[in-house]
N, C-alpha and C. Protein backbone atom coordinates (compact mmCIF):
# COMPACT_ATOMS: atom_id res chain seq x y z
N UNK A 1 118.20 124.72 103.50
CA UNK A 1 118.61 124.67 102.11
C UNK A 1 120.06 125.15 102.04
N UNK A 2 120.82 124.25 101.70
CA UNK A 2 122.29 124.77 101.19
C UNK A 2 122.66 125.92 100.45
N UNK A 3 121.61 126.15 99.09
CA UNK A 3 122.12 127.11 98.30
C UNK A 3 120.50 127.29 97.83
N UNK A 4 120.64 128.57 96.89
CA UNK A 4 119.26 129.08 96.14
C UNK A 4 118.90 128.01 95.19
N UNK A 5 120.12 126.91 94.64
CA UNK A 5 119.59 126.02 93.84
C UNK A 5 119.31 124.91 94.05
N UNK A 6 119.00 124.82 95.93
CA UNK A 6 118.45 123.58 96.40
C UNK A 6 116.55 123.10 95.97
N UNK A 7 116.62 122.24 95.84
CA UNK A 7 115.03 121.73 95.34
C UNK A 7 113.78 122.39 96.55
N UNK A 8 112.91 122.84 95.99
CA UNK A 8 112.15 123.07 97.15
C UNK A 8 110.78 122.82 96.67
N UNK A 9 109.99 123.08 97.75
CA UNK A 9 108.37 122.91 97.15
C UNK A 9 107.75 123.22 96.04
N UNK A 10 107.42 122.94 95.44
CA UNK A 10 106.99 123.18 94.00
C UNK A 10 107.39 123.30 92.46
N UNK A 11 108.81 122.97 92.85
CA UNK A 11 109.46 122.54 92.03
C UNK A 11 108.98 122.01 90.32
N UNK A 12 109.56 121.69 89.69
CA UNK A 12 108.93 120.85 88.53
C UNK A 12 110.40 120.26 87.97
N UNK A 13 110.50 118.93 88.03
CA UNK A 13 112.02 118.34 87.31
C UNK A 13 111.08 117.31 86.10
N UNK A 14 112.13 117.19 85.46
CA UNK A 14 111.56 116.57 83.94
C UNK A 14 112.94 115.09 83.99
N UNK A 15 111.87 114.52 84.65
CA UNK A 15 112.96 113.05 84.21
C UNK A 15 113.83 112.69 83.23
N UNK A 16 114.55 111.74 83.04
CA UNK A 16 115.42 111.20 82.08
C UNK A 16 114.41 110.86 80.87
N UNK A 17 113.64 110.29 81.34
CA UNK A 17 112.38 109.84 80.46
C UNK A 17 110.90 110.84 79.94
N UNK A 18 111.50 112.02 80.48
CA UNK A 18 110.70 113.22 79.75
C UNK A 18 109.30 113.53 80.77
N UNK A 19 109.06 113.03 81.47
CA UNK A 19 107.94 113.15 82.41
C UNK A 19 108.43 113.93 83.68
N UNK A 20 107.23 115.20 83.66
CA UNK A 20 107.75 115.72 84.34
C UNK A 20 106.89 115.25 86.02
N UNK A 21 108.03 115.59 87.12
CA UNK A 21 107.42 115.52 88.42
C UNK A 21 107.54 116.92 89.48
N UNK A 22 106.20 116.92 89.78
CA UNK A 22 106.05 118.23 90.70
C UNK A 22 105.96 117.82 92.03
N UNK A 23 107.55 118.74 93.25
CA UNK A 23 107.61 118.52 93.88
C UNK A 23 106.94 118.69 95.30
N UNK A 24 106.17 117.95 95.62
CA UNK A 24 105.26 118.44 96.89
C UNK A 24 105.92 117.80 98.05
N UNK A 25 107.16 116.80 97.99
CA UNK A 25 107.66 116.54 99.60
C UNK A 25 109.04 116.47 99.27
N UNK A 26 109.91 117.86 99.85
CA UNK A 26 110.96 117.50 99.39
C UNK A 26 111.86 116.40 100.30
N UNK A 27 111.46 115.54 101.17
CA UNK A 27 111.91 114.39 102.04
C UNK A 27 111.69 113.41 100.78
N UNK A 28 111.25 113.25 99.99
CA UNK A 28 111.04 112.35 99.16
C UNK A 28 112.08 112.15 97.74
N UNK A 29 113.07 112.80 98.16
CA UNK A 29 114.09 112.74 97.12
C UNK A 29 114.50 111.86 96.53
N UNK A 30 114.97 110.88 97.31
CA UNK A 30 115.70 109.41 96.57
C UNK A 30 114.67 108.46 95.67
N UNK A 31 113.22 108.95 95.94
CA UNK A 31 113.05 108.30 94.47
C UNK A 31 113.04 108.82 93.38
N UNK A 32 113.19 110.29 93.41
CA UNK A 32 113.38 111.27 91.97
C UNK A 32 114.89 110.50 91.55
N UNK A 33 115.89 110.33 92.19
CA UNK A 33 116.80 109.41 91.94
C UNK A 33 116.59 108.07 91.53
N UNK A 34 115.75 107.48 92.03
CA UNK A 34 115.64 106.03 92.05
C UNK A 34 114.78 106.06 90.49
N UNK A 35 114.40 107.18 90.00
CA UNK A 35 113.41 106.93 89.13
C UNK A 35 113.89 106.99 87.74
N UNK A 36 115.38 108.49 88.00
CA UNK A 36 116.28 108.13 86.53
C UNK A 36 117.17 106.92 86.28
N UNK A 37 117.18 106.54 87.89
CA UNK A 37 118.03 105.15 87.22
C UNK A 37 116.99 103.86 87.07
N UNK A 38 116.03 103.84 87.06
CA UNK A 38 115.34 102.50 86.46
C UNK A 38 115.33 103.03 85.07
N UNK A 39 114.97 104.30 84.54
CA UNK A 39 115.13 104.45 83.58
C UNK A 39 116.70 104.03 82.72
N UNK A 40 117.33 104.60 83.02
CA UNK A 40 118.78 104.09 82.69
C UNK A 40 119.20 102.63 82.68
N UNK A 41 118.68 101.68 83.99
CA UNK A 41 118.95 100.00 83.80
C UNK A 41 117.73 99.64 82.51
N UNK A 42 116.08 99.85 82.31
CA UNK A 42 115.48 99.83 81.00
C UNK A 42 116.36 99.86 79.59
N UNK A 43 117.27 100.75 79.30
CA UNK A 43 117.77 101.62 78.56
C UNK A 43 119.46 100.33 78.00
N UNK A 44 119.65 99.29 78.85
CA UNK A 44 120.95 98.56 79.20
C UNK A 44 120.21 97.33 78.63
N UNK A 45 118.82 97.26 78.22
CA UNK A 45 118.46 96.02 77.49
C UNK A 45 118.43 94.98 78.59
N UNK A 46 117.73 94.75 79.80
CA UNK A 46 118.14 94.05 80.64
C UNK A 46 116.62 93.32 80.46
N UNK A 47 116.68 91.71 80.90
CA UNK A 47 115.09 91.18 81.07
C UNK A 47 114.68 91.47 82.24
N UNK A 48 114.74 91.79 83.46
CA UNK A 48 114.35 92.20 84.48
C UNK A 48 114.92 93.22 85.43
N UNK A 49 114.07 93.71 85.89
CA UNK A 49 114.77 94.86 87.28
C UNK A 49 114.30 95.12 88.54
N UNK A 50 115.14 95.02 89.20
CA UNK A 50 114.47 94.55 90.55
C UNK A 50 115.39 95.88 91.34
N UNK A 51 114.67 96.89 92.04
CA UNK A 51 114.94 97.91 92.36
C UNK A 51 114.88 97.78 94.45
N UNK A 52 115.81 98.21 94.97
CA UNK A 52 115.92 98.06 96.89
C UNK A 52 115.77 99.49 97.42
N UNK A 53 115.00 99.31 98.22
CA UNK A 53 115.06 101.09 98.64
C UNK A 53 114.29 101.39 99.82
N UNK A 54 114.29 102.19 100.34
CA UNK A 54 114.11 102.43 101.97
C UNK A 54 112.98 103.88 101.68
N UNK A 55 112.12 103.60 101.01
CA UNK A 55 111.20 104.82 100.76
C UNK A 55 110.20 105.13 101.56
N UNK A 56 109.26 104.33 101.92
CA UNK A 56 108.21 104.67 102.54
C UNK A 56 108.24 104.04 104.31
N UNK A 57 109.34 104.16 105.11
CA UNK A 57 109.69 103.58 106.13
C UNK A 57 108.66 104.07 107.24
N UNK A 58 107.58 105.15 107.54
CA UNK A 58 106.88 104.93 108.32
C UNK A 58 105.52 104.06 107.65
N UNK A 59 105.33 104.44 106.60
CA UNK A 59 104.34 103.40 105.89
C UNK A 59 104.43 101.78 106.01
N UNK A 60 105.85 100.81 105.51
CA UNK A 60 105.83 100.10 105.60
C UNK A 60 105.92 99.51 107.26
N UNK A 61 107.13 100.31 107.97
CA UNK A 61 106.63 99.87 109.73
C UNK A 61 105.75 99.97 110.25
N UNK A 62 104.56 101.03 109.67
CA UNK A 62 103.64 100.51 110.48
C UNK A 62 102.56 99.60 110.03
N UNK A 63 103.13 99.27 108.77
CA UNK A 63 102.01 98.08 108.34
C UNK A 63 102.34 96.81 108.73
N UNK A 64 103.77 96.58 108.45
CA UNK A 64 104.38 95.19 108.38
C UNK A 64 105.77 94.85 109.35
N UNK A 65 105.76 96.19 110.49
CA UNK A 65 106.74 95.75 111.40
C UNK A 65 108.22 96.21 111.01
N UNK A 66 109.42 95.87 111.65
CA UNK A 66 110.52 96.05 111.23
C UNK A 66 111.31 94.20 111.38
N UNK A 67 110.13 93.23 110.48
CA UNK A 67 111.36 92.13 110.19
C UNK A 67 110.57 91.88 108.62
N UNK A 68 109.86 92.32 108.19
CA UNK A 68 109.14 92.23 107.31
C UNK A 68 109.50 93.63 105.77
N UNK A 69 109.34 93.34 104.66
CA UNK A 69 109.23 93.90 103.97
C UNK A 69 108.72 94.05 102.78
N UNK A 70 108.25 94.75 101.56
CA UNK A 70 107.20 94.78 100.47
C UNK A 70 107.97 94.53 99.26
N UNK A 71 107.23 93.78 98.87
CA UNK A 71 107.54 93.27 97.07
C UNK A 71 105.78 93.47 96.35
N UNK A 72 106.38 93.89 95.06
CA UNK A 72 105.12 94.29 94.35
C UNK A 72 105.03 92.85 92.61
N UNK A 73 105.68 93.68 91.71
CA UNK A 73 105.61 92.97 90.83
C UNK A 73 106.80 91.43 90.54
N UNK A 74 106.64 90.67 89.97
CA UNK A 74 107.93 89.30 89.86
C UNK A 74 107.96 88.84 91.33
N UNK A 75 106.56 88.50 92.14
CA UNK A 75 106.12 88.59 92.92
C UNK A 75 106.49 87.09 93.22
N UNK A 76 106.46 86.10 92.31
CA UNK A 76 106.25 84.67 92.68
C UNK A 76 107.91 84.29 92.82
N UNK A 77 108.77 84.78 91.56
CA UNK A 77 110.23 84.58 91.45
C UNK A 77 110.68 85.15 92.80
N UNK A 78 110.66 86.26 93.19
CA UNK A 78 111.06 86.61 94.55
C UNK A 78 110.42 86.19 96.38
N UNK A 79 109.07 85.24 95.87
CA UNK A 79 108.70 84.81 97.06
C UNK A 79 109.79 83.22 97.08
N UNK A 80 109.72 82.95 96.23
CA UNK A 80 110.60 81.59 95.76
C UNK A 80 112.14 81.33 96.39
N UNK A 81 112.42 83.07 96.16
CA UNK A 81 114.29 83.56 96.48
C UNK A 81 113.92 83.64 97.84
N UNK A 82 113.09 84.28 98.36
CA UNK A 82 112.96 84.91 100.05
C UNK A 82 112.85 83.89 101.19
N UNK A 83 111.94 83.01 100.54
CA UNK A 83 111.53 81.77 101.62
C UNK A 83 113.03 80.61 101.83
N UNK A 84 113.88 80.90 100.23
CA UNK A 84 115.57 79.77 100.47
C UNK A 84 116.13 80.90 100.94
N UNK A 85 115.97 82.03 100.66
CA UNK A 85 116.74 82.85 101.40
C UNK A 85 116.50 82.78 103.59
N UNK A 86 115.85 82.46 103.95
CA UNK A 86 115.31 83.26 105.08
C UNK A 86 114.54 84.35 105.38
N UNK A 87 114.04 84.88 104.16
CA UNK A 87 113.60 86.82 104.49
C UNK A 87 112.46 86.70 104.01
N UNK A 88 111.57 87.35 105.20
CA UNK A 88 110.38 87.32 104.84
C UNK A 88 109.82 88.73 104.35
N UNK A 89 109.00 88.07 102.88
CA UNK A 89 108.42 89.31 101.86
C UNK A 89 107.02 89.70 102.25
N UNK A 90 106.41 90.34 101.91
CA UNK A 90 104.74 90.62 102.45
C UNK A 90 104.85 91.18 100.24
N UNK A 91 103.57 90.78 99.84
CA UNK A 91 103.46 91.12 98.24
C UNK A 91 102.08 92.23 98.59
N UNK A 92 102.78 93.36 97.87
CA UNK A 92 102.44 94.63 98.08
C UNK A 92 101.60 94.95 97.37
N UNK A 93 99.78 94.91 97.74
CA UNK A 93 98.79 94.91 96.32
C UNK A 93 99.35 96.78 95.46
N UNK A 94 98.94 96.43 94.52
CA UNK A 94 99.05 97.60 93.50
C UNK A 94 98.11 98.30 93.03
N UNK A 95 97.57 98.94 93.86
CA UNK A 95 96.04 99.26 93.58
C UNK A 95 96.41 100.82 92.23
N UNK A 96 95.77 100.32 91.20
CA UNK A 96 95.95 101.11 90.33
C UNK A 96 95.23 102.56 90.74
N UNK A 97 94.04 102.45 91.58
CA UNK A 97 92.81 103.90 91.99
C UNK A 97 93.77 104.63 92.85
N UNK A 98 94.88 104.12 93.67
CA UNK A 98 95.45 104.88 94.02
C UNK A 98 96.42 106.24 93.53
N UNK A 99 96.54 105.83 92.14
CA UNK A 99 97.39 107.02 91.36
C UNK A 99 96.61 108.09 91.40
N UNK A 100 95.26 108.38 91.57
CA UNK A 100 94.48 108.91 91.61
C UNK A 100 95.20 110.34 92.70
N UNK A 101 95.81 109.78 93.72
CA UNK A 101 96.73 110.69 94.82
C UNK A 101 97.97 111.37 94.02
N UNK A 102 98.45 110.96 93.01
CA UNK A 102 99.44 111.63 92.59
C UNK A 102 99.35 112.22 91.23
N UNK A 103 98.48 112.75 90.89
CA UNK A 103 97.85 113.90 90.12
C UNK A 103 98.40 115.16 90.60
N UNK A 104 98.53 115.60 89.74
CA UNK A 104 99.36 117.26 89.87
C UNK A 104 98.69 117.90 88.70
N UNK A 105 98.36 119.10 88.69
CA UNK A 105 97.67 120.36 88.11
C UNK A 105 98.86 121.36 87.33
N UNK A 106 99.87 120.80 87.30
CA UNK A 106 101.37 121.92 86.90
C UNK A 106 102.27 120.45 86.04
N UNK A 107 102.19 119.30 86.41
CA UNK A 107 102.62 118.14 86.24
C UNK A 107 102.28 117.14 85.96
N UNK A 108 102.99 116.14 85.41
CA UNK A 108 102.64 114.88 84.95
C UNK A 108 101.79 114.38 85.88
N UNK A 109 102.83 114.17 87.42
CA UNK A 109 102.68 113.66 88.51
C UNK A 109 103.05 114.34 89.64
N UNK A 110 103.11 114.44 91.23
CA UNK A 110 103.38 114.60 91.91
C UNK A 110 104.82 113.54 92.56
N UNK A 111 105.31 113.66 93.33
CA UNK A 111 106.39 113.08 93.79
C UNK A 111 106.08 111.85 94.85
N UNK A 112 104.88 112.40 95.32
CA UNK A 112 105.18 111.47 96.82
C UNK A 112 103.10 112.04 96.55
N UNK A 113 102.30 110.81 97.21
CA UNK A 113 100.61 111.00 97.36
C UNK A 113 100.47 111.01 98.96
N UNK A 114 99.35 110.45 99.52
CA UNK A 114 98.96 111.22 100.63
C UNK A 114 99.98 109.75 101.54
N UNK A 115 99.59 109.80 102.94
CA UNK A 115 100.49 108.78 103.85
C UNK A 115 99.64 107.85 103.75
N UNK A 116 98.47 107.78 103.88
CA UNK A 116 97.32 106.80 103.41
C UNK A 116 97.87 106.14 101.98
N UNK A 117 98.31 104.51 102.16
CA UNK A 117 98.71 104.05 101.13
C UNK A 117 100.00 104.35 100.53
N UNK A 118 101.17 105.17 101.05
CA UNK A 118 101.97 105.61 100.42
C UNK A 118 103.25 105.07 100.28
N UNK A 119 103.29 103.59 100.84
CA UNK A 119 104.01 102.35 99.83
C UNK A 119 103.82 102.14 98.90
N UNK A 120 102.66 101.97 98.64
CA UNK A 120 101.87 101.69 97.22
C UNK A 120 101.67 102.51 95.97
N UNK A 121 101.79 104.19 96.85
CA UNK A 121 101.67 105.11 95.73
C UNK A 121 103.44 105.30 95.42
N UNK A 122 104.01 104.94 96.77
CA UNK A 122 105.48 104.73 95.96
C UNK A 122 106.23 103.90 94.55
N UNK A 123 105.92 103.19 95.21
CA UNK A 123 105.90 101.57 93.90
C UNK A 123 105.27 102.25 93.10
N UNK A 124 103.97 102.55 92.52
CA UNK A 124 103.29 103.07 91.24
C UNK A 124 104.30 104.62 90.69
N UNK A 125 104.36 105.31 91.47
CA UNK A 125 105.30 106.10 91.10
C UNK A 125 106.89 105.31 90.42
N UNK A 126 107.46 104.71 90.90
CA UNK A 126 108.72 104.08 90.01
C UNK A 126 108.54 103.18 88.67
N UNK A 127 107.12 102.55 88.96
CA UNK A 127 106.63 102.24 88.02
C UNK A 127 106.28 102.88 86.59
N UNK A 128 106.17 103.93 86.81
CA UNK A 128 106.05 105.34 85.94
C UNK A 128 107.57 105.41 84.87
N UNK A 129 108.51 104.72 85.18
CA UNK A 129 109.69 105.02 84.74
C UNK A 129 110.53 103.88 84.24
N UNK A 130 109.74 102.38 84.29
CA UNK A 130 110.13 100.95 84.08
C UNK A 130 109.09 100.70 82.74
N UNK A 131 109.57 100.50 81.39
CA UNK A 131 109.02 99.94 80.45
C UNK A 131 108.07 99.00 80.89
N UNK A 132 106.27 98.70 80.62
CA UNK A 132 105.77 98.29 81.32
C UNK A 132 105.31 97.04 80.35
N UNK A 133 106.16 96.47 79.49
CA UNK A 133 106.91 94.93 78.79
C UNK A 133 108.46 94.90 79.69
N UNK A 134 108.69 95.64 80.48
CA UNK A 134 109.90 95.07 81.40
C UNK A 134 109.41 94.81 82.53
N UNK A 135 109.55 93.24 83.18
CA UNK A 135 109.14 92.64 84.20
C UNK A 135 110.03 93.63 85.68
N UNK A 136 109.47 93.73 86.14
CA UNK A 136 110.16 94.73 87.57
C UNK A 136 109.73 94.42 88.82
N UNK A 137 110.21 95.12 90.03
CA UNK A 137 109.68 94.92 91.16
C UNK A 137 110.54 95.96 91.63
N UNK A 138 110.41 96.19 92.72
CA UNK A 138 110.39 97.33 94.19
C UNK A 138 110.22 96.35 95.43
N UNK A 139 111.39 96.38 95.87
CA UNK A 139 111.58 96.07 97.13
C UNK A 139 111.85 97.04 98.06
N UNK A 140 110.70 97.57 99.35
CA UNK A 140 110.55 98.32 99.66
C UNK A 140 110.90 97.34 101.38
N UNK A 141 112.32 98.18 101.53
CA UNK A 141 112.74 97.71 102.66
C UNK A 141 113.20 98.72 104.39
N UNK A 142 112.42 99.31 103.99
CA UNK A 142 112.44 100.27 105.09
C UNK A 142 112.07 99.90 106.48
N UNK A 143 111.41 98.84 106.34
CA UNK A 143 110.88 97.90 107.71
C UNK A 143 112.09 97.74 108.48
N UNK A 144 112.71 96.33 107.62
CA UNK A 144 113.97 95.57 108.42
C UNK A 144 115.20 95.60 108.14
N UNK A 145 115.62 96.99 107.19
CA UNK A 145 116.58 96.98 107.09
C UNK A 145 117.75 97.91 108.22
N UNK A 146 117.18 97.89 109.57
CA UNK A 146 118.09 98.46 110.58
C UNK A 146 117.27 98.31 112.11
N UNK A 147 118.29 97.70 112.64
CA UNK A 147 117.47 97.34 114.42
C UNK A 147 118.54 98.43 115.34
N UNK A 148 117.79 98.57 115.69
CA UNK A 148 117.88 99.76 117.01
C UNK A 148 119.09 98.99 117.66
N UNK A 149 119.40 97.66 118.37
CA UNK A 149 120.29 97.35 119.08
C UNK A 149 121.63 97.05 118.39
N UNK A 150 121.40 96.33 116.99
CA UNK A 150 122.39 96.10 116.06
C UNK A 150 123.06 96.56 115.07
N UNK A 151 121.96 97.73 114.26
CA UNK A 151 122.57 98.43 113.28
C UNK A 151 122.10 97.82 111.95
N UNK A 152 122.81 97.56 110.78
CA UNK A 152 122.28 97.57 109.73
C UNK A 152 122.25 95.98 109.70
N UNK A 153 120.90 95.93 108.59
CA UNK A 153 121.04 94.09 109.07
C UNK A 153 121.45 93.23 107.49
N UNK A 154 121.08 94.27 106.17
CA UNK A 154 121.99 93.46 105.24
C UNK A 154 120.36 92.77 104.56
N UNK A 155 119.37 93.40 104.94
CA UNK A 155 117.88 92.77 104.59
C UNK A 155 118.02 92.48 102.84
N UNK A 156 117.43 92.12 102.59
CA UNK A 156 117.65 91.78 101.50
C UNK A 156 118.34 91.04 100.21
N UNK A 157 119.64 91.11 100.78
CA UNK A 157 121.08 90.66 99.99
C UNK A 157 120.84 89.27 99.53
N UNK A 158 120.37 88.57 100.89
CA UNK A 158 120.22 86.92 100.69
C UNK A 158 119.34 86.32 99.58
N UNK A 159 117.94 87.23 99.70
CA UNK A 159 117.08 87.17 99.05
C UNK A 159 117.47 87.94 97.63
N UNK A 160 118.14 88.54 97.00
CA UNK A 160 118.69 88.95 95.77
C UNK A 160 119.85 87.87 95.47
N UNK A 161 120.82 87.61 96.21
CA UNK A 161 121.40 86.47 95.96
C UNK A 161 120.77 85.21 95.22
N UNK A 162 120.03 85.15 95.70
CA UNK A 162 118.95 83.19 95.46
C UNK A 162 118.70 84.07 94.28
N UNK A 163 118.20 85.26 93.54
CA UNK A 163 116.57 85.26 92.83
C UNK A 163 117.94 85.63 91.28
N UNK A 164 119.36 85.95 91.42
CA UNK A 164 120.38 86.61 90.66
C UNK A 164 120.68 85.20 90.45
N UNK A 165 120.94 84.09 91.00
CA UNK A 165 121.73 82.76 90.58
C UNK A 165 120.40 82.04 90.10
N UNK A 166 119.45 82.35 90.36
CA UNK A 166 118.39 81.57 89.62
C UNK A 166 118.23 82.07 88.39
N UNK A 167 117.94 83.56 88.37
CA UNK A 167 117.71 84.32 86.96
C UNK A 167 118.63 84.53 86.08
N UNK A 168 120.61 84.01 86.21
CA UNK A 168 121.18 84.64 85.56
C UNK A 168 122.06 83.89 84.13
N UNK A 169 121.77 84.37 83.42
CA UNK A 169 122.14 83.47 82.16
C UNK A 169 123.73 82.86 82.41
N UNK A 170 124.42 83.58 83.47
CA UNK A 170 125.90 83.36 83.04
C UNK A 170 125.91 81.99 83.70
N UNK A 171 125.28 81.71 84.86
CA UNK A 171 125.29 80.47 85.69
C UNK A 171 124.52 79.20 84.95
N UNK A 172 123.96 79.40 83.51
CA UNK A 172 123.31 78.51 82.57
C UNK A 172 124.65 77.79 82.30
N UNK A 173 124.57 76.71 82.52
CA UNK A 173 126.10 75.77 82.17
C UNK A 173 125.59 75.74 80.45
N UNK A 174 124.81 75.99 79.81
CA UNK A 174 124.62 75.89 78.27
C UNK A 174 125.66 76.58 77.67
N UNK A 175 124.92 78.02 78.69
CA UNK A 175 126.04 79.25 78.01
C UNK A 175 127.36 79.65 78.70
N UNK A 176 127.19 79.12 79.74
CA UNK A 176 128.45 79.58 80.18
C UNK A 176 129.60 78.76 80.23
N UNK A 177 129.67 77.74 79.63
CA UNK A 177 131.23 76.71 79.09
C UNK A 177 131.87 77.66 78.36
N UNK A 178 131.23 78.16 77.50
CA UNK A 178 132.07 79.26 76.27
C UNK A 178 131.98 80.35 76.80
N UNK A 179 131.39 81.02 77.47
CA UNK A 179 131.24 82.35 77.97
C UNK A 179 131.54 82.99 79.04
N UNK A 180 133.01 82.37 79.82
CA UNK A 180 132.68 82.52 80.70
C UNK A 180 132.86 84.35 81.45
N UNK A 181 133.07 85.47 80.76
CA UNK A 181 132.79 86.68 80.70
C UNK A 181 131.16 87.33 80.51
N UNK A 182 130.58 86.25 80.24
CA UNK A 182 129.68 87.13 79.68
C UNK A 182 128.53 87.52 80.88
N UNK A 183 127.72 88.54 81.09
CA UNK A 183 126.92 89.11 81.38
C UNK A 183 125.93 88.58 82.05
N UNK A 184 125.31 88.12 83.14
CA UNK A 184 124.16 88.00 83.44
C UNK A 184 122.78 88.97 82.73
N UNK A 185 122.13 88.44 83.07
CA UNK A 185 120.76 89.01 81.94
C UNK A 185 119.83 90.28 82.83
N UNK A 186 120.30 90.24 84.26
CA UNK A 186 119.48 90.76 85.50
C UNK A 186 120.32 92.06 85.79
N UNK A 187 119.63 93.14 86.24
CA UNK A 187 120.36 93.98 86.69
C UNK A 187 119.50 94.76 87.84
N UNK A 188 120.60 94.96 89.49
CA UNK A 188 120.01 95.43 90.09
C UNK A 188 120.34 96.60 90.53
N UNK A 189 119.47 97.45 90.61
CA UNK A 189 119.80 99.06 90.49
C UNK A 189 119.22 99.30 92.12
């Protein structure tokens, strides 16, 4: 720990969105991060959010390898982007009984549930923080996003590329003759 005001076990932080989370792994940090900013892209009026993140990397390698990676919700739009892209998705069931692991006795929720399932209790955890009339997903790329001989491989990009020019209002030749400043409708956090 750096200082006395580093995060430690048992913690209790109160999200952007008022829910509080009790900390039981403090290795599990970046989604306490990942979780005020879905809140914050919600908050920007956006129709969809599609979130990248390297969370549960012994979970997903040892389910699905390191060329493979997990998508949960907007499941069909992003199998659509992945397959013109090249990148192969695995669709990550969402077993709702699993929240059942991230129950806390001091807290809303816990941070991180047991290793049993804990892609899944990841995703449901960020889910916790995405308006649930806002279409979302979690791309959980901890698999293939780095090879031992090569270094970082860029997983994903291709496949956000295809699913951003398909989804984005500015590339609508309707709207975009007159517009050509204006905003895509997608935002990826």
């Amino acid at each position: 720990m750096i200082s006395g005001g580093g995060m430690r076990l048992g913690d209790i932080l109160t999200a952007s969105n008022g829910k509080t989370i009790e900390v039981n792994n403090t290795d599990a940090e970046g989604r306490l991060t990942l979780a005020d900013a879905l809140v914050y892209a919600g908050q920007l009026k956006v129709d969809k959010i599609v979130d990248v993140a390297t969370l549960t990397g012994a979970c997903i390698i040892i389910a699905l390898g390191t060329d493979i990676g997990g998508y949960d919700e907007l499941a069909e739009e992003l199998s659509v982007a992945s397959k013109k892209a090249g990148e192969k998705f695995w669709h990550m069931p969402m077993e709702e009984g699993y929240w059942e692991l991230m129950k806390s006795n001091i807290a809303d929720f816990v941070n991180t549930g047991s290793h049993a399932g804990g892609s899944i209790t990841a995703a449901l955890f960020l889910k916790q923080f995405v308006d649930e009339k806002l279409p979302s997903a979690h791309l959980d790329i901890a698999g293939p996003v780095w090879k031992d001989k090569t270094g970082g491989t860029g997983f994903a990009v291709s496949t956000l590329v295809e699913w951003v020019v398909k989804n984005s209002s500015a590339l609508d030749d309707s709207k975009a003759q007159n517009h050509t400043d204006q905003q895509p409708d997608v935002t990826i956090s």
